[in-house]
Protein backbone atom coordinates (compact mmCIF):
# COMPACT_ATOMS: atom_id res chain seq x y z
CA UNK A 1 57.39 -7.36 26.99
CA UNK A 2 58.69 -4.83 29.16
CA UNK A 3 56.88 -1.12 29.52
CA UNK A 4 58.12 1.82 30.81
CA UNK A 5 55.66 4.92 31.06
CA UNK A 6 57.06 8.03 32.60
CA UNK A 7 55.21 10.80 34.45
CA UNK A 8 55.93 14.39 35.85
CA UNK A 9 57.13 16.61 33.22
CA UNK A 10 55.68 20.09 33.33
CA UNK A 11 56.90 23.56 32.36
CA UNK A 12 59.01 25.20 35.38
CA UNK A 13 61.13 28.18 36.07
CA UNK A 14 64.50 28.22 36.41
CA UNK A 15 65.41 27.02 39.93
CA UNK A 16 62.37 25.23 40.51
CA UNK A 17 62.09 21.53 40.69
CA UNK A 18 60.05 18.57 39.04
CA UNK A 19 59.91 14.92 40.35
CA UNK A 20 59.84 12.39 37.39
CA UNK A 21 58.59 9.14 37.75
CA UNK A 22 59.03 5.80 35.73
CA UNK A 23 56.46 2.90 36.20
CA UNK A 24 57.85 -0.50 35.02
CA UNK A 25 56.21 -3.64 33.94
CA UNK A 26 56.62 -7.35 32.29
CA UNK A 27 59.89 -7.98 33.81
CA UNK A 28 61.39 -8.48 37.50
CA UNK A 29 62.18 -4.58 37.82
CA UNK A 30 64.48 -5.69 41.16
CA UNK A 31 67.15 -6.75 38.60
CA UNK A 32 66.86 -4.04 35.90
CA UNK A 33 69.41 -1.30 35.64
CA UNK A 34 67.32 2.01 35.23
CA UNK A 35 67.98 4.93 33.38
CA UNK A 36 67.21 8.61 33.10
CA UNK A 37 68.32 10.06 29.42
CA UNK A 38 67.65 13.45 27.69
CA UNK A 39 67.23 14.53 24.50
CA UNK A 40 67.43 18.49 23.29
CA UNK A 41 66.21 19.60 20.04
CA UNK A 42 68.91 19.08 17.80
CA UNK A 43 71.55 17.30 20.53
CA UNK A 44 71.72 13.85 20.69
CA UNK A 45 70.28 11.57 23.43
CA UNK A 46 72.39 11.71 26.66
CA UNK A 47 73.00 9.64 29.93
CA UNK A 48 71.69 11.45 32.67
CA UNK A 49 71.55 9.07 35.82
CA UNK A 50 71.47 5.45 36.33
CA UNK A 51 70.96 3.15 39.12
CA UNK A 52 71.92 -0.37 38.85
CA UNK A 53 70.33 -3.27 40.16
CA UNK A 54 72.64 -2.92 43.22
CA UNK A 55 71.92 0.51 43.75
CA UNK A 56 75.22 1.90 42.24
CA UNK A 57 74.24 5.25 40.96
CA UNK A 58 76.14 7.50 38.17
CA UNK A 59 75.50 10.81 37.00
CA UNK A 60 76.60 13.14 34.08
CA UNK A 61 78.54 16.12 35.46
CA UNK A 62 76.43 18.41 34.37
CA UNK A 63 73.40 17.05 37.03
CA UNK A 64 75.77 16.24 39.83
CA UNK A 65 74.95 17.89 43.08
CA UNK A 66 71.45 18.42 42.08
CA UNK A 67 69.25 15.31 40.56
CA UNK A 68 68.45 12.55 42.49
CA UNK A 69 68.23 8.87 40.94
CA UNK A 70 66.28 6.73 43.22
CA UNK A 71 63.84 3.23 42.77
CA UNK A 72 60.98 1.66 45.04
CA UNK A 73 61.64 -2.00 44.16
CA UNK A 74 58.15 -2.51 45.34
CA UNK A 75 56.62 0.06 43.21
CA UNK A 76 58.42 -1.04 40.02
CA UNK A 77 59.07 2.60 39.49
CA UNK A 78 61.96 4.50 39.39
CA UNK A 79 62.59 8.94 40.21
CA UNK A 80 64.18 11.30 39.12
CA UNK A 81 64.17 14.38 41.26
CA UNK A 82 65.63 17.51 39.80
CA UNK A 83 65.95 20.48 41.55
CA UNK A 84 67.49 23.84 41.27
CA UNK A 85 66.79 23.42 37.30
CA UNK A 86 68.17 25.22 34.46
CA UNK A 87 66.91 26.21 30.96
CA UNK A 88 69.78 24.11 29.73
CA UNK A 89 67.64 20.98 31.37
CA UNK A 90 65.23 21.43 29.43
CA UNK A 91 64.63 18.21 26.72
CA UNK A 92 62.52 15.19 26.50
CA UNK A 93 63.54 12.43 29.31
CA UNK A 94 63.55 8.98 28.87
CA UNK A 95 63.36 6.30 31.23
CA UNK A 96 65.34 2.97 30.20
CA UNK A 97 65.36 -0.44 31.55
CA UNK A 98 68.09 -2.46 30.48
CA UNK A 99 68.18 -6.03 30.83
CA UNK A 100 71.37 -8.19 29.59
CA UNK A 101 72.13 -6.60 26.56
CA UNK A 102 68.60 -4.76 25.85
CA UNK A 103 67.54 -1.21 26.80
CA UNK A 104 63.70 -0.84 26.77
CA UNK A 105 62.68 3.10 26.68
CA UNK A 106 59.70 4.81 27.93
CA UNK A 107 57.49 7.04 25.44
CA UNK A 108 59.03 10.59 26.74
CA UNK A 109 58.28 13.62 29.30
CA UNK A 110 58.59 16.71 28.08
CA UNK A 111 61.03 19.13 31.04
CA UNK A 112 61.20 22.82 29.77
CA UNK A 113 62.76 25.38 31.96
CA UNK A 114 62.19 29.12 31.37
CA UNK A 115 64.89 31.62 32.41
């Protein structure tokens, strides 16, 4: 069974930064793709960056230029590090592991960004 517990959410003022973190276990994390999503109240869950198991990275528009997707094989953990933040960033994240055709999800870090 494969858990994901994520770590680092906090309360932070616009332009700050936070660091999330993902710890990953039960499965060989070197060939997961890893996820960051979001989730607003009252907006739907949303891609936010992924890194394959090759390191091929992706990220919404609307994060580009200022979140950083990045794993530690070793560690079994993969970051998220968000800078110059926005109030519109603020939402639950979810880490996701997705292996074949199945996306295991973290319990949720709460992000909120004052203005």
């Amino acid at each position: 069974q494969v858990q994901l517990v994520e770590s680092g959410g906090d309360l932070v003022q616009a332009g700050g930064s936070l660091r999330l973190s993902c710890a990953a276990s039960g499965s060989i994390f070197s060939l997961n793709h890893m996820g960051w999503y979001r989730q607003a109240i009252g907006k739907q869950r949303e891609l936010v960056a992924r890194i394959t198991s090759g390191g091929v990275i992706y990220y919404t528009d609307a994060v580009k230029g200022r979140f950083d997707i990045s794993r530690d094989n070793a560690k079994n953990t993969v970051y998220l590090q968000m800078n110059s933040l926005k109030p519109e960033d603020t939402a639950v994240y979810y880490c996701a592991a997705t292996i074949g055709a199945i996306n295991y999800w973290g319990q949720g870090t709460q992000v909120t960004v004052s203005s």
